[in-house]
N, C-alpha and C. Protein backbone atom coordinates (compact mmCIF):
# COMPACT_ATOMS: atom_id res chain seq x y z
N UNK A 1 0.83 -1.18 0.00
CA UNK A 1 0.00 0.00 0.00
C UNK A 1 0.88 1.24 0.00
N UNK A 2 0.23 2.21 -0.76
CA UNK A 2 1.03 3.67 -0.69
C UNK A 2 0.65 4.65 -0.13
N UNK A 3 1.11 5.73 0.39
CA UNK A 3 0.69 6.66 0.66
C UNK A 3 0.74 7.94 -0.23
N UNK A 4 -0.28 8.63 -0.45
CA UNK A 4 0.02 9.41 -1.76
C UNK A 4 -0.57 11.22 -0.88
N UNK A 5 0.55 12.29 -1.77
CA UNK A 5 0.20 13.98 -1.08
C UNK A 5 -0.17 13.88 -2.64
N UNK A 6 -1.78 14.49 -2.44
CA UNK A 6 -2.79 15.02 -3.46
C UNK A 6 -2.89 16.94 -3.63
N UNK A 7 -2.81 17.68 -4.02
CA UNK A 7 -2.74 19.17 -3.60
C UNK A 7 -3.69 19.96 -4.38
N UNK A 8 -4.64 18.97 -5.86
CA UNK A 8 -5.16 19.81 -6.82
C UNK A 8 -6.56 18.58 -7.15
N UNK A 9 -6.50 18.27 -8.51
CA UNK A 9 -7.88 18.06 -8.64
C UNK A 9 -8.37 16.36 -8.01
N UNK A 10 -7.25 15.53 -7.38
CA UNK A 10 -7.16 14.62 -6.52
C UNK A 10 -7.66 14.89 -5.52
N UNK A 11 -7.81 15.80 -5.12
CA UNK A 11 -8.36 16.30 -3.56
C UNK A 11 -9.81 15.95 -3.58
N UNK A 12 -10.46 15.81 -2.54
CA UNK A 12 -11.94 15.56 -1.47
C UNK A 12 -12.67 16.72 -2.57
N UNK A 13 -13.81 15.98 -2.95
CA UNK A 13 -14.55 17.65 -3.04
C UNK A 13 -13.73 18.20 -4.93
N UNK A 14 -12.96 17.71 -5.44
CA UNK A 14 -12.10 17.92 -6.60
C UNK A 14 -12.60 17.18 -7.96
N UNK A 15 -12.71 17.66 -8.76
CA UNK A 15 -13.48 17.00 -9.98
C UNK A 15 -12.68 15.48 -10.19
N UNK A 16 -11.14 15.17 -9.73
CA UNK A 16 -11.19 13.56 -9.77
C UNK A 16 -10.89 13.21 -8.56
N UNK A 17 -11.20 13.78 -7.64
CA UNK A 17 -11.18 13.37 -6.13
C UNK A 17 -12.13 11.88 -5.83
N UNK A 18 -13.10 11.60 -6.84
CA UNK A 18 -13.73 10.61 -6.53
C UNK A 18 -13.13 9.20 -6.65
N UNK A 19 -11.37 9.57 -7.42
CA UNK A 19 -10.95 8.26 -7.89
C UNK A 19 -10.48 7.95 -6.47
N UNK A 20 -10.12 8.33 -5.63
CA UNK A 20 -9.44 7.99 -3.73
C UNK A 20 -10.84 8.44 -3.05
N UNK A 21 -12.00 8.09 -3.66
CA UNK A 21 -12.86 8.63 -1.98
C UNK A 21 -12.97 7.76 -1.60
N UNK A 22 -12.46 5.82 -1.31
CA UNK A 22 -13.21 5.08 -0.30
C UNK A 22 -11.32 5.19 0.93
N UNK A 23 -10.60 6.29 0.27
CA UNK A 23 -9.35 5.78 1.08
C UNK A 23 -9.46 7.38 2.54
N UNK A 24 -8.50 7.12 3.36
CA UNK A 24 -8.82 7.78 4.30
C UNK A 24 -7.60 8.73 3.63
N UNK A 25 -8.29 10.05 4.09
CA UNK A 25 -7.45 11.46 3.91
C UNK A 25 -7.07 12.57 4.71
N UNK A 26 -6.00 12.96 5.48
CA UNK A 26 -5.99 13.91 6.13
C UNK A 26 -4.77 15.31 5.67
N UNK A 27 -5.23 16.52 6.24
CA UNK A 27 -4.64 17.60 5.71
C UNK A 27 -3.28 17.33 6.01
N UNK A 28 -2.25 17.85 4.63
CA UNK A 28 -1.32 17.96 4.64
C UNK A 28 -0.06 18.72 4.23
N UNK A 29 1.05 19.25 4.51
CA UNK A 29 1.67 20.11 4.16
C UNK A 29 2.92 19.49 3.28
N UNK A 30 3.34 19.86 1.99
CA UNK A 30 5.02 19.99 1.58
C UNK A 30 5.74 21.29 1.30
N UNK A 31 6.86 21.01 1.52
CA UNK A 31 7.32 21.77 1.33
C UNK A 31 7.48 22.00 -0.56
N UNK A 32 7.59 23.22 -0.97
CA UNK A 32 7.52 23.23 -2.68
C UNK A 32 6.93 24.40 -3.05
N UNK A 33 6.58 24.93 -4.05
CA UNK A 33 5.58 25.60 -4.99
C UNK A 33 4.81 24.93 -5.96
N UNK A 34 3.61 25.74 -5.19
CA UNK A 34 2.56 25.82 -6.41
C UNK A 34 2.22 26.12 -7.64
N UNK A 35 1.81 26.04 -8.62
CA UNK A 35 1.56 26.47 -9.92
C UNK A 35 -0.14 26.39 -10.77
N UNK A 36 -0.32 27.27 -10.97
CA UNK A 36 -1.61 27.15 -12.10
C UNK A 36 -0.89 27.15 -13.78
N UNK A 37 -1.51 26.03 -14.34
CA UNK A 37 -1.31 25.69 -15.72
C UNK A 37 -2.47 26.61 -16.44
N UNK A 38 -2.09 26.76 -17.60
CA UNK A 38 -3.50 27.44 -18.52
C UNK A 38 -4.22 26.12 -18.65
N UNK A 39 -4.33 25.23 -18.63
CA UNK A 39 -5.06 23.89 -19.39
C UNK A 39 -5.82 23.95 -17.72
N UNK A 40 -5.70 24.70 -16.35
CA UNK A 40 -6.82 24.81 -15.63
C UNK A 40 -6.28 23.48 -14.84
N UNK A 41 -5.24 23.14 -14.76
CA UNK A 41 -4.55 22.06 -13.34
C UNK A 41 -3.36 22.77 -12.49
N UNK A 42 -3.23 22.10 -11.50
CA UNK A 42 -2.34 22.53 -10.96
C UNK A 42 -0.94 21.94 -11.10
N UNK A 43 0.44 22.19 -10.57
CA UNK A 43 1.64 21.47 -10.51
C UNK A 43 2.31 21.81 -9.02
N UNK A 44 3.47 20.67 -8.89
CA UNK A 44 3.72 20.80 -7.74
C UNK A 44 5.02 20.82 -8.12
N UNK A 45 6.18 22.03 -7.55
CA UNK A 45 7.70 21.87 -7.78
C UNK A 45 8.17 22.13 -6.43
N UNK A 46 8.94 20.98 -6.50
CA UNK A 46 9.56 20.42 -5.37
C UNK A 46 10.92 21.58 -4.82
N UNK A 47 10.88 22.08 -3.86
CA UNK A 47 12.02 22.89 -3.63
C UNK A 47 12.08 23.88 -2.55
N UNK A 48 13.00 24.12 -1.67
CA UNK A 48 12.98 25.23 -0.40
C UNK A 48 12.18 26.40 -0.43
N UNK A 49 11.11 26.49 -1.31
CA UNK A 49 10.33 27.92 -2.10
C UNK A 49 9.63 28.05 -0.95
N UNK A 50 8.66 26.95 -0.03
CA UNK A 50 7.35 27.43 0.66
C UNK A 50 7.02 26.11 0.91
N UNK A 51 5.64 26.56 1.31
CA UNK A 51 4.60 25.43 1.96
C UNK A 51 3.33 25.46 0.45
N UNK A 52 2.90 23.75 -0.12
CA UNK A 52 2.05 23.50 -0.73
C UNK A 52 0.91 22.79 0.11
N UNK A 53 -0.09 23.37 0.19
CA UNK A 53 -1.24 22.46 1.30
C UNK A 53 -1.97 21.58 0.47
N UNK A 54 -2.29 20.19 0.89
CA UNK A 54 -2.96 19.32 0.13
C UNK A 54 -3.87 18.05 0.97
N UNK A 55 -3.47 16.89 0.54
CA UNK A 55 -4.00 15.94 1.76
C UNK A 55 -3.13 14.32 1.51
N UNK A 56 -2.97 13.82 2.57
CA UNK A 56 -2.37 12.56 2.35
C UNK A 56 -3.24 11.58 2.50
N UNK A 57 -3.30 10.96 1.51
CA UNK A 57 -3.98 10.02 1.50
C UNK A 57 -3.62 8.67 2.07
N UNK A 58 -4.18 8.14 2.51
CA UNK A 58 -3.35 6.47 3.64
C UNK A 58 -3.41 4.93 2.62
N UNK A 59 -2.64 4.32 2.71
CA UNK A 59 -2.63 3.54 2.22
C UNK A 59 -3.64 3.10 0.57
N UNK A 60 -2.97 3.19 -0.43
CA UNK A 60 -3.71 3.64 -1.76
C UNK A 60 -3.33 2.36 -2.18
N UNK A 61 -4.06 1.44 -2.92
CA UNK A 61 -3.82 0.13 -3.33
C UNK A 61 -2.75 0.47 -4.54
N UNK A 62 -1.57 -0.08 -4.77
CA UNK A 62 -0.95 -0.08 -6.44
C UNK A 62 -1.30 0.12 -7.19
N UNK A 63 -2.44 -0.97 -7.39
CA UNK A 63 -2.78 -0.82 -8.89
C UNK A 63 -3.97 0.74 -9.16
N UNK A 64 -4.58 1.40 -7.62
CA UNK A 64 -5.28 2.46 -8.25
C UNK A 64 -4.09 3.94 -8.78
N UNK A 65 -3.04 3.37 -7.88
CA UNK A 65 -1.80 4.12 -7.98
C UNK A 65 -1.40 4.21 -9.26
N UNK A 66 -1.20 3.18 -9.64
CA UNK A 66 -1.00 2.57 -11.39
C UNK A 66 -1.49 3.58 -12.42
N UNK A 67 -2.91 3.30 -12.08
CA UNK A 67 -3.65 4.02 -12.96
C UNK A 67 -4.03 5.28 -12.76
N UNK A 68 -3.37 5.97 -11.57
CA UNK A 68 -3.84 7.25 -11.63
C UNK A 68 -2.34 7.78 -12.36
N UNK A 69 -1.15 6.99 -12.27
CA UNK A 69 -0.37 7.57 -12.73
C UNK A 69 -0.43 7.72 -14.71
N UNK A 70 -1.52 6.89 -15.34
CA UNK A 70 -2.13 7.63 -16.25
C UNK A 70 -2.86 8.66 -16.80
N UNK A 71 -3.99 8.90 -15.43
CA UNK A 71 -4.27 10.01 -15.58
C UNK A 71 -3.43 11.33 -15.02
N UNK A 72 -2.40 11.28 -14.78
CA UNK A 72 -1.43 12.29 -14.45
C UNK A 72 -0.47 12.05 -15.63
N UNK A 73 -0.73 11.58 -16.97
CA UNK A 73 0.23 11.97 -17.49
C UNK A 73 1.87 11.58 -17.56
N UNK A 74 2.13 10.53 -16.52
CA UNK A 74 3.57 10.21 -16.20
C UNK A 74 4.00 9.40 -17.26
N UNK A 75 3.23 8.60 -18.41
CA UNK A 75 4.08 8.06 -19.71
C UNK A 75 4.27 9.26 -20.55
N UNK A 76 3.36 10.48 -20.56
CA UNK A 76 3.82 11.26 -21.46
C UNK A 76 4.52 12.27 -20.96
N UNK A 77 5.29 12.15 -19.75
CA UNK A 77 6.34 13.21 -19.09
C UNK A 77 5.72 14.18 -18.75
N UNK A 78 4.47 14.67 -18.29
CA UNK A 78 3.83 15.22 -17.90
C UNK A 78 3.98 15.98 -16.59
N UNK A 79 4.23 14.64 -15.57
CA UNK A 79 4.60 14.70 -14.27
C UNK A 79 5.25 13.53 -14.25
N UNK A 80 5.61 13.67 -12.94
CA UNK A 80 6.56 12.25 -12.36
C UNK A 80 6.73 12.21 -11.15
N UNK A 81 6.67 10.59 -10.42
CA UNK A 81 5.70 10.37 -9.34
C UNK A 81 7.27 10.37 -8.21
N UNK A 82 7.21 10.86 -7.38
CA UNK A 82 8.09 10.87 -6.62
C UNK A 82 7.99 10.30 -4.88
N UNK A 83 8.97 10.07 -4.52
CA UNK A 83 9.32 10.26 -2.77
C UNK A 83 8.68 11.97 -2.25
N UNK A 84 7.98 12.07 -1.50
CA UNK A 84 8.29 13.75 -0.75
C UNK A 84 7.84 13.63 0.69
N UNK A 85 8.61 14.22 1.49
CA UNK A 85 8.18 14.39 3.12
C UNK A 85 6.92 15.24 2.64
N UNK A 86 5.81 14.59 3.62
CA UNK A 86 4.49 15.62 4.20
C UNK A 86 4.61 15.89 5.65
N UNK A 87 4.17 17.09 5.85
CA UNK A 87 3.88 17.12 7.28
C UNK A 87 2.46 16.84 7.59
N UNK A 88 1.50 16.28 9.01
CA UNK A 88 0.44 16.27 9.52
C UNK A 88 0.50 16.51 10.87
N UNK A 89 0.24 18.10 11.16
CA UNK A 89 0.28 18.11 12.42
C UNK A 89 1.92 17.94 13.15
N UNK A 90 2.01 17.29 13.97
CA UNK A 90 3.59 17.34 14.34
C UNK A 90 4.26 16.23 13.79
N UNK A 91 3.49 15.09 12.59
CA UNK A 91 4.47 13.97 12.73
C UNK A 91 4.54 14.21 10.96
N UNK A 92 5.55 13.84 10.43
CA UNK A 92 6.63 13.88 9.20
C UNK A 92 6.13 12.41 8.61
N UNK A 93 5.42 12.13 7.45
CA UNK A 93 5.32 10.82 6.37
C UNK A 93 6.02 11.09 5.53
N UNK A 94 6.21 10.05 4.94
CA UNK A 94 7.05 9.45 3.19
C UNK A 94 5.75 9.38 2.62
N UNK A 95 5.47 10.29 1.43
CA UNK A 95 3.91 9.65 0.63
C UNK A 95 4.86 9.77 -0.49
N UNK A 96 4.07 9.60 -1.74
CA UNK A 96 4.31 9.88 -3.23
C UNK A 96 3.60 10.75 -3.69
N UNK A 97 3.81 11.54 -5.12
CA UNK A 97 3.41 12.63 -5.21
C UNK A 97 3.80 12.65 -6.74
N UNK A 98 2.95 13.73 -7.02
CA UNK A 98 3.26 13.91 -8.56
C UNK A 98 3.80 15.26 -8.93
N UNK A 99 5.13 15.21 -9.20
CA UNK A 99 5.88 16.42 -9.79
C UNK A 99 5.88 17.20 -10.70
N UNK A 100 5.68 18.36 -11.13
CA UNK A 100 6.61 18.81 -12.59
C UNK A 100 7.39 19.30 -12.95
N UNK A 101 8.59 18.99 -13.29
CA UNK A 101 9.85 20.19 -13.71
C UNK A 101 9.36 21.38 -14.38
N UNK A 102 9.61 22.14 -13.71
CA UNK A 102 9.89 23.55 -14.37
C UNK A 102 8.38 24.03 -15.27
N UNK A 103 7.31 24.25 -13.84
CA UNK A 103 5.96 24.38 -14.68
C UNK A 103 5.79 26.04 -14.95
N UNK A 104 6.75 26.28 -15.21
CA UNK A 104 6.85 27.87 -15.41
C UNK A 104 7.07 27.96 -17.26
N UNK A 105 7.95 26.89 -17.79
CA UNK A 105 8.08 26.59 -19.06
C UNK A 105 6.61 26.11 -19.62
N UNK A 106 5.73 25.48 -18.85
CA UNK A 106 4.88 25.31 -19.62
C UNK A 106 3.33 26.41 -19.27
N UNK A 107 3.30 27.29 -19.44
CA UNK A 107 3.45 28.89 -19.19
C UNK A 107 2.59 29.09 -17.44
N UNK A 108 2.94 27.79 -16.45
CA UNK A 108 2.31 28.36 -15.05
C UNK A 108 2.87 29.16 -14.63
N UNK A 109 1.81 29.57 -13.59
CA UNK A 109 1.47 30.69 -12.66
C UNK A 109 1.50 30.36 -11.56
N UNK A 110 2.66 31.00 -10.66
CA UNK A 110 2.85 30.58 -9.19
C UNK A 110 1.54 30.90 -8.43
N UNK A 111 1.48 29.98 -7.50
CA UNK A 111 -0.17 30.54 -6.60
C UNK A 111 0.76 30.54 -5.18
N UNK A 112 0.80 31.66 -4.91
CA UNK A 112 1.76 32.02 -3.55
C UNK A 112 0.96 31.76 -2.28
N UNK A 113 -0.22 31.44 -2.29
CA UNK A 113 -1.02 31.09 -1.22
C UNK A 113 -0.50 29.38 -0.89
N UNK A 114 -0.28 28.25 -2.13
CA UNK A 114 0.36 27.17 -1.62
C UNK A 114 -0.77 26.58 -2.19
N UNK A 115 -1.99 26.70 -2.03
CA UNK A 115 -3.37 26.06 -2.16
C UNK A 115 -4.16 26.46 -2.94
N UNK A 116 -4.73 24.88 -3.85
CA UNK A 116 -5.52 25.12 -5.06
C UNK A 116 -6.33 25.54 -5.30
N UNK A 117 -7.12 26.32 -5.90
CA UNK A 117 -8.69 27.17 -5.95
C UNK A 117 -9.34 26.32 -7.23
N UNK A 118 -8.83 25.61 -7.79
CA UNK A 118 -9.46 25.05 -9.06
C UNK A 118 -9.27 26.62 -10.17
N UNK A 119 -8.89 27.68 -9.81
CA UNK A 119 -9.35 28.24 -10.90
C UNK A 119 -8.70 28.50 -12.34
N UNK A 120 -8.92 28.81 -12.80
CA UNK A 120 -8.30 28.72 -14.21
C UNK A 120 -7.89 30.06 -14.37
N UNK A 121 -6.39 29.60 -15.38
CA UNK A 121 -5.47 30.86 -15.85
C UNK A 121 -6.63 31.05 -16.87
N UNK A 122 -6.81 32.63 -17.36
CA UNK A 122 -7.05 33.76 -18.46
C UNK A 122 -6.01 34.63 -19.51
């Protein structure tokens, strides 16, 4: 089983949040920046920048892992699924997470708040 940090449309309440709703979720912090894409998703870049707020999800079976790493795009380099410390509260997890290099090249928009609004670049 995995543990997976969700920060955008994976989340509770998130247009594919329904693919993790029978798994348990609680709020969570990484360290990184945020980004809004024009295509209306978010990205997560890994780095001493700030705090990204999201949720960790507990134990995620493989194979839904598998397949969400299709819908994220990770055969077409999209993102890529990584190691990242979360924080919850005072105690520190290992989850997985989905990255993007350098979402500034693909023309995002830092969201300096850390946390996703769903809304879309104009």
């Amino acid at each position: 089983m995995i543990d997976l940090f969700v920060y955008g449309t994976l989340m509770r309440g998130r247009p594919q949040g329904g693919l993790l709703r029978r798994f348990e979720h609680v709020k969570a912090t990484a360290i990184g920046r945020l980004w809004r894409l024009p295509a209306g998703y978010p990205a997560l870049e890994l780095g001493p920048f700030g705090s990204v707020h999201g949720e960790l999800v507990r134990q995620v079976d493989p194979r839904v892992v598998s397949l969400l790493d299709q819908v994220e795009g990770v055969d077409q380099g999209l993102y890529r699924r990584v190691g990242i410390d979360v924080v919850n509260g005072l105690r520190t997890f290992r989850a997985e997470g989905w990255v993007m290099d350098q979402p500034q090249r693909r023309g995002g928009i830092e969201i300096p708040t850390g946390r996703w609004t769903g809304a879309i670049c104009r």
